[in-house]
Protein backbone atom coordinates (compact mmCIF):
# COMPACT_ATOMS: atom_id res chain seq x y z
CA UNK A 1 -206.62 192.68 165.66
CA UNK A 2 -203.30 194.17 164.73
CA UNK A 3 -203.69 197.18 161.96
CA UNK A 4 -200.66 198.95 162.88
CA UNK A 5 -198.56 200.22 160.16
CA UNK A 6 -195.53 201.73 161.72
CA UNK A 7 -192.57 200.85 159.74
CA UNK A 8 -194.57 200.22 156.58
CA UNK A 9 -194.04 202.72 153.44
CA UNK A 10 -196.94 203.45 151.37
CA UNK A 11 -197.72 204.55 148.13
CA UNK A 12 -201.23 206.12 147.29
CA UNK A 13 -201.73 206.63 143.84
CA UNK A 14 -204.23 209.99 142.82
CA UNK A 15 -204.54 211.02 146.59
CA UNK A 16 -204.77 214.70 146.09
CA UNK A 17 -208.12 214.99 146.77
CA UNK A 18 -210.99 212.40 147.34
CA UNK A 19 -210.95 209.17 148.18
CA UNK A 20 -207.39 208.89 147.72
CA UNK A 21 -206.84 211.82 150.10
CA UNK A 22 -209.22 209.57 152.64
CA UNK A 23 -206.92 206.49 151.94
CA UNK A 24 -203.58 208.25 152.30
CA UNK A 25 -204.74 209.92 155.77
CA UNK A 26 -206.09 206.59 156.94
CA UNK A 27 -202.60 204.76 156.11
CA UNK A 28 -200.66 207.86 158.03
CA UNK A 29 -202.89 207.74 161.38
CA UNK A 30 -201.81 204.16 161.14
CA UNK A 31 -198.70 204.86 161.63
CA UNK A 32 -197.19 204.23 157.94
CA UNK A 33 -194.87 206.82 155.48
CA UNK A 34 -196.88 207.82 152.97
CA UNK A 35 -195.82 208.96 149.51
CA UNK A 36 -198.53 210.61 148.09
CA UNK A 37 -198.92 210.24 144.05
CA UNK A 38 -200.46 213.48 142.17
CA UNK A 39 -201.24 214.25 138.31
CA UNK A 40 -201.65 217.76 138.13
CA UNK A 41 -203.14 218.86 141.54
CA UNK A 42 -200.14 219.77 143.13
CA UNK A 43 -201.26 222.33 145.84
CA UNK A 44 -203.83 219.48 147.26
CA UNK A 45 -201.15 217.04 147.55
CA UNK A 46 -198.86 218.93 149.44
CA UNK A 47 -201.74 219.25 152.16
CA UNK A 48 -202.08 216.17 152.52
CA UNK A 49 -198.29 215.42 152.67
CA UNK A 50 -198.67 218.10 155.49
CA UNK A 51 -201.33 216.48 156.95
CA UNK A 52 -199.86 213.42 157.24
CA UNK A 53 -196.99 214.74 158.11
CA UNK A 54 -198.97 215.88 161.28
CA UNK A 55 -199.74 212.39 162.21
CA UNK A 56 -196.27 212.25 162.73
CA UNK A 57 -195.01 209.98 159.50
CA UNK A 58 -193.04 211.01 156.76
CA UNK A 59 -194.66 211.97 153.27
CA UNK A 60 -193.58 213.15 150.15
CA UNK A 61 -195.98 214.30 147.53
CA UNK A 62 -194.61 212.56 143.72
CA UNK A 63 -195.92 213.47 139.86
CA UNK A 64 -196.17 211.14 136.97
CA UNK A 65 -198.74 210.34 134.80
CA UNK A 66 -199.33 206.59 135.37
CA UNK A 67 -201.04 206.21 131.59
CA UNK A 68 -197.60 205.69 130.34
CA UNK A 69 -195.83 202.69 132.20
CA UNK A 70 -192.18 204.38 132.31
CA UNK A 71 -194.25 206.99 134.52
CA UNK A 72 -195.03 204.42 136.86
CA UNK A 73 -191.52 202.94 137.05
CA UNK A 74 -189.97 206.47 137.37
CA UNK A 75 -192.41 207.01 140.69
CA UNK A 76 -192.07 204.12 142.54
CA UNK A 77 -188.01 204.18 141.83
CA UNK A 78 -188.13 207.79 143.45
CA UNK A 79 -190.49 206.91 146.05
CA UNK A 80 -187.92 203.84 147.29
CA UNK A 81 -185.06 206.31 146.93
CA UNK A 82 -186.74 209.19 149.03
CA UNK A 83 -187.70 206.61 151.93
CA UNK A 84 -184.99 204.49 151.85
CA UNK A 85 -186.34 201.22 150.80
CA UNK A 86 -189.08 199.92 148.37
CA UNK A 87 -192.46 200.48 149.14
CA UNK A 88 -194.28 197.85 150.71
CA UNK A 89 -197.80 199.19 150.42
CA UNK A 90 -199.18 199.99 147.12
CA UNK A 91 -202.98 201.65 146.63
CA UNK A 92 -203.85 201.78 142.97
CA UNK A 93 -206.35 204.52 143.72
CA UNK A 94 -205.75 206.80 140.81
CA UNK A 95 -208.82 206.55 137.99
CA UNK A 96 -211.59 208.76 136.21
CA UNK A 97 -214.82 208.50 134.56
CA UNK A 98 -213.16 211.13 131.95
CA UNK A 99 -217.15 211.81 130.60
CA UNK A 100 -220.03 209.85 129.96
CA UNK A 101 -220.41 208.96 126.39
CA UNK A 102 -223.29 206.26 124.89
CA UNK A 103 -221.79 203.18 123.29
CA UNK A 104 -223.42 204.64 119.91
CA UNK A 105 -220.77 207.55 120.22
CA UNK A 106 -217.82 205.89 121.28
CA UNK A 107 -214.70 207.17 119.95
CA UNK A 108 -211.30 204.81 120.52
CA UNK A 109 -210.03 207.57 121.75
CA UNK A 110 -211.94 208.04 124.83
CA UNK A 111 -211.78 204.26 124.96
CA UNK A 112 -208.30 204.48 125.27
CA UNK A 113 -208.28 207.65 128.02
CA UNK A 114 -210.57 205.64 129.93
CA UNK A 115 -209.06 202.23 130.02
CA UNK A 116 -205.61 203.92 130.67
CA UNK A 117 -206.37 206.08 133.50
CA UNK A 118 -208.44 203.10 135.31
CA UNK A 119 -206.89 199.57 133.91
CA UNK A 120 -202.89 200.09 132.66
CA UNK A 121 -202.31 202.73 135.38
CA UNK A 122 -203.58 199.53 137.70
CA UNK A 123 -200.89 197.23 135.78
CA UNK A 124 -197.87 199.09 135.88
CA UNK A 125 -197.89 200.83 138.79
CA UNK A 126 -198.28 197.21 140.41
CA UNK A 127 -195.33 196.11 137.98
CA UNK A 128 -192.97 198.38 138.93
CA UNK A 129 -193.76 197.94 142.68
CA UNK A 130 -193.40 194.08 142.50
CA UNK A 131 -189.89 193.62 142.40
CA UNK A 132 -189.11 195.45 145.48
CA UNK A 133 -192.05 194.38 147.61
CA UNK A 134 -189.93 190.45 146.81
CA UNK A 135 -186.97 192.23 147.51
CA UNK A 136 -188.03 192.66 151.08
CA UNK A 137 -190.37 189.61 151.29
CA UNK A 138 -193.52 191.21 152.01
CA UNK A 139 -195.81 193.60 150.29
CA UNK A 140 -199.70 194.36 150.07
CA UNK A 141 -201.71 195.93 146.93
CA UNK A 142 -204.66 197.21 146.99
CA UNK A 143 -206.60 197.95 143.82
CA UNK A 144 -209.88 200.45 143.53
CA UNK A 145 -212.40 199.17 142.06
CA UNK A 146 -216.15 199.99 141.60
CA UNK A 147 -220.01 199.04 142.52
CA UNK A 148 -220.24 199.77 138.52
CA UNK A 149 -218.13 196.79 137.82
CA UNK A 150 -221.31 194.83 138.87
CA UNK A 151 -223.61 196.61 137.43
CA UNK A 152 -222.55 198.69 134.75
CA UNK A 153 -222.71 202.42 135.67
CA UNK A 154 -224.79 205.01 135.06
CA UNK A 155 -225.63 206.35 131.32
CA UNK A 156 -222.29 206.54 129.22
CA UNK A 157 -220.35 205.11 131.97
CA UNK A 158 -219.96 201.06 130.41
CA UNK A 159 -216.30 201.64 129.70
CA UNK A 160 -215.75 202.85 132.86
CA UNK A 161 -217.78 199.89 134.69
CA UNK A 162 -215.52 197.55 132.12
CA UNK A 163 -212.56 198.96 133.36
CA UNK A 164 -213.09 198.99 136.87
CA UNK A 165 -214.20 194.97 136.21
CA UNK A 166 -210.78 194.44 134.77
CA UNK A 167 -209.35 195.67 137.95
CA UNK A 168 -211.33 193.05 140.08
CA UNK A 169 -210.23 190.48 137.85
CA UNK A 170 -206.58 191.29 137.42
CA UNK A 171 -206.44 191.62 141.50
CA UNK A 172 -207.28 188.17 141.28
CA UNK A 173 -204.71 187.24 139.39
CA UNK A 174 -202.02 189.06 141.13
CA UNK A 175 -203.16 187.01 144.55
CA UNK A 176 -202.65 184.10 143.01
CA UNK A 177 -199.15 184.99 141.11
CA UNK A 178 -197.90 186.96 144.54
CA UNK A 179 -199.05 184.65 147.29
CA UNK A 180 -195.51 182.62 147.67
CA UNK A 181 -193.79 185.69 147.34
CA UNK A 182 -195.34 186.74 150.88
CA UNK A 183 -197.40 189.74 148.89
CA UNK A 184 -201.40 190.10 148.89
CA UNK A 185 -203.57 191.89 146.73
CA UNK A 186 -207.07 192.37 147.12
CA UNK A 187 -209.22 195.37 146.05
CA UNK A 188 -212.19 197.65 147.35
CA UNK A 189 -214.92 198.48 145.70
CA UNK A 190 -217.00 201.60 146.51
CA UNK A 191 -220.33 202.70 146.04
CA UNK A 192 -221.62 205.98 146.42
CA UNK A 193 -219.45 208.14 148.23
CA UNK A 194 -219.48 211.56 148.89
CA UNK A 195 -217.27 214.94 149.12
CA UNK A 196 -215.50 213.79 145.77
CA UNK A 197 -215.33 215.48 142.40
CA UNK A 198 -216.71 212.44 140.85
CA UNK A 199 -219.95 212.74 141.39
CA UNK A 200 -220.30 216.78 141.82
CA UNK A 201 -218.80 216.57 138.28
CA UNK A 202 -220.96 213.36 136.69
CA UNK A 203 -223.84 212.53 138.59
CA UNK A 204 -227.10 214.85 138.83
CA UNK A 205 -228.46 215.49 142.25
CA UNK A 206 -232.02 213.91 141.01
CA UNK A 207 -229.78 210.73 140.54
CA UNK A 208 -227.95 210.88 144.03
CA UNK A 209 -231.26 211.59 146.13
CA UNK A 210 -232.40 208.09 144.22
CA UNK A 211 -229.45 205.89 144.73
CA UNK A 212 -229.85 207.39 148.33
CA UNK A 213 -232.89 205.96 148.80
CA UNK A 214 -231.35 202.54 147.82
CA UNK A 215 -228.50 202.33 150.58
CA UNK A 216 -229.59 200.46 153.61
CA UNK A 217 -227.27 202.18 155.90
CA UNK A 218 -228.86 205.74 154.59
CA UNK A 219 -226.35 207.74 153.87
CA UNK A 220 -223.38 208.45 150.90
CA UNK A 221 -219.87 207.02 152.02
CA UNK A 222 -217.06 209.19 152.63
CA UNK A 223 -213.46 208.84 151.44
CA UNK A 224 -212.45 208.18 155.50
CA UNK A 225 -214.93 204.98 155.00
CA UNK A 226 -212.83 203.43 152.18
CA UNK A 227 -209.78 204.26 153.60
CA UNK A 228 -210.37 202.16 157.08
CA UNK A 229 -211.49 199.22 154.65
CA UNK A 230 -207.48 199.91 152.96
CA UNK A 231 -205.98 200.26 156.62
CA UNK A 232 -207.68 196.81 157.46
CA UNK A 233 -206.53 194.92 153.92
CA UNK A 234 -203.14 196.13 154.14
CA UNK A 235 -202.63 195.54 157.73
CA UNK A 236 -201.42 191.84 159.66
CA UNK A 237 -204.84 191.60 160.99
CA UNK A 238 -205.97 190.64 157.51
CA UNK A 239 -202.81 188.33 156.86
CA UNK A 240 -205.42 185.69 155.46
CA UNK A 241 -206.87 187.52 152.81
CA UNK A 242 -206.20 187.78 149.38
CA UNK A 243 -207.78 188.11 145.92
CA UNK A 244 -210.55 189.21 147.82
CA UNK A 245 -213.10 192.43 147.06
CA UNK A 246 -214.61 194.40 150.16
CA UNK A 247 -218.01 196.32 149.29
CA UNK A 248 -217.89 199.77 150.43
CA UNK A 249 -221.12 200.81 149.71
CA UNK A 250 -223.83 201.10 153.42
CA UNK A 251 -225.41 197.74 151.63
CA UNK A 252 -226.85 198.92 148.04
CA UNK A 253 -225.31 196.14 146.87
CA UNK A 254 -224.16 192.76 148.63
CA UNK A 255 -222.83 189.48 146.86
């Protein structure tokens, strides 16, 4: 099975730090150029440009703020001028629970944060990549979505869950509108993974020892775990798949 990338150019959106971090690595050791996308952690983005530089790829570490879809269309127009050529990779990794709020106290405004950061960032970053990845005739997006899509997060988190849902079903869409175009999208959809802020920041450690307990494999993921599932989906050796969702979760929950 071929999962070389060398010659591919990558973008990784939110891959500071956590599973984006894990994702942009995973792309690098590869072989692809990665440009790594930040918001406002800066100082972790440049190690992992430096890390990936190691693997002996170019990287570049970009800032926007991919809630507002000029953002989006200013990165990806400096990302193809920096490397040369339009991306052909595109990871719409980028997202946040923002807080957990019950539906009772739902304000539009953190309806808006949430769906921004999660859904539009989704959208527009994968607009503004489109053109150029049928520029070149080729191109593979990968979308991040969630175990919570299926079954509705944790307390205060049903935004969030809707959001990441709208992700699955707008990578379904793209397949189908990108397929004769030579471009595949797909999406990956973690469960509980470890050594991210998400859930030092929003999930108890009562609640992680239980949801433990419920993963066949026995143990949290880690951001290197969803990045190999990335490396495979954007790779040749999964040249027949598309609109597809891989479960990155040790087996809490299979479909």
């Amino acid at each position: 099975m071929n999962t070389n990338l060398k010659g591919r150019i990558a973008l990784v959106t939110g891959s500071g730090s956590g599973i984006g971090r894990g994702i942009a690595l995973a792309l690098a050791g590869q072989g692809a150029d990665v440009a790594v996308h930040y918001h406002s952690s800066k100082e972790q983005a440049e190690t992992v440009v430096r890390e990936a530089q190691a693997a002996g790829v170019r990287s570049a570490a970009f800032r926007a703020d991919l809630r507002i879809a000029s953002e989006a269309d200013r990165l990806l127009s400096e990302a193809a001028e920096l490397f040369g050529r339009p991306i052909d990779i595109l990871v719409n990794n980028a997202g946040h629970l923002v807080k957990r709020v019950p539906n009772s106290d739902l304000t539009e405004e953190h309806y808006e944060q949430v769906m921004n950061v999660n859904f539009k960032s989704c959208v527009f970053a994968s607009r503004a990549a489109i053109p150029g990845m049928i520029r070149i005739g080729r191109g593979s997006i990968v979308n991040l979505s969630s175990v919570a899509a299926y079954n509705g997060g944790g307390p205060g988190a049903s935004i969030y869950a809707a959001s990441k849902a709208a992700v699955m079903a707008y990578t379904k869409g793209l397949a189908k509108e990108l397929a004769a175009h030579g471009i595949r999208a797909n999406a990956v959809s973690p469960g509980v993974i470890g050594q991210t802020s998400f859930h030092d920041t929003f999930t108890p450690e009562e609640a992680r020892k239980a949801a433990l307990k419920g993963i066949p494999l026995g143990r949290e993921g880690t951001p290197e775990d969803v990045g190999h599932a990335v490396a495979y989906l954007v790779s040749d050796g999964a040249s027949y798949l598309t609109g597809e969702t891989i479960e990155v979760n040790g087996g809490m929950f299979m479909r």
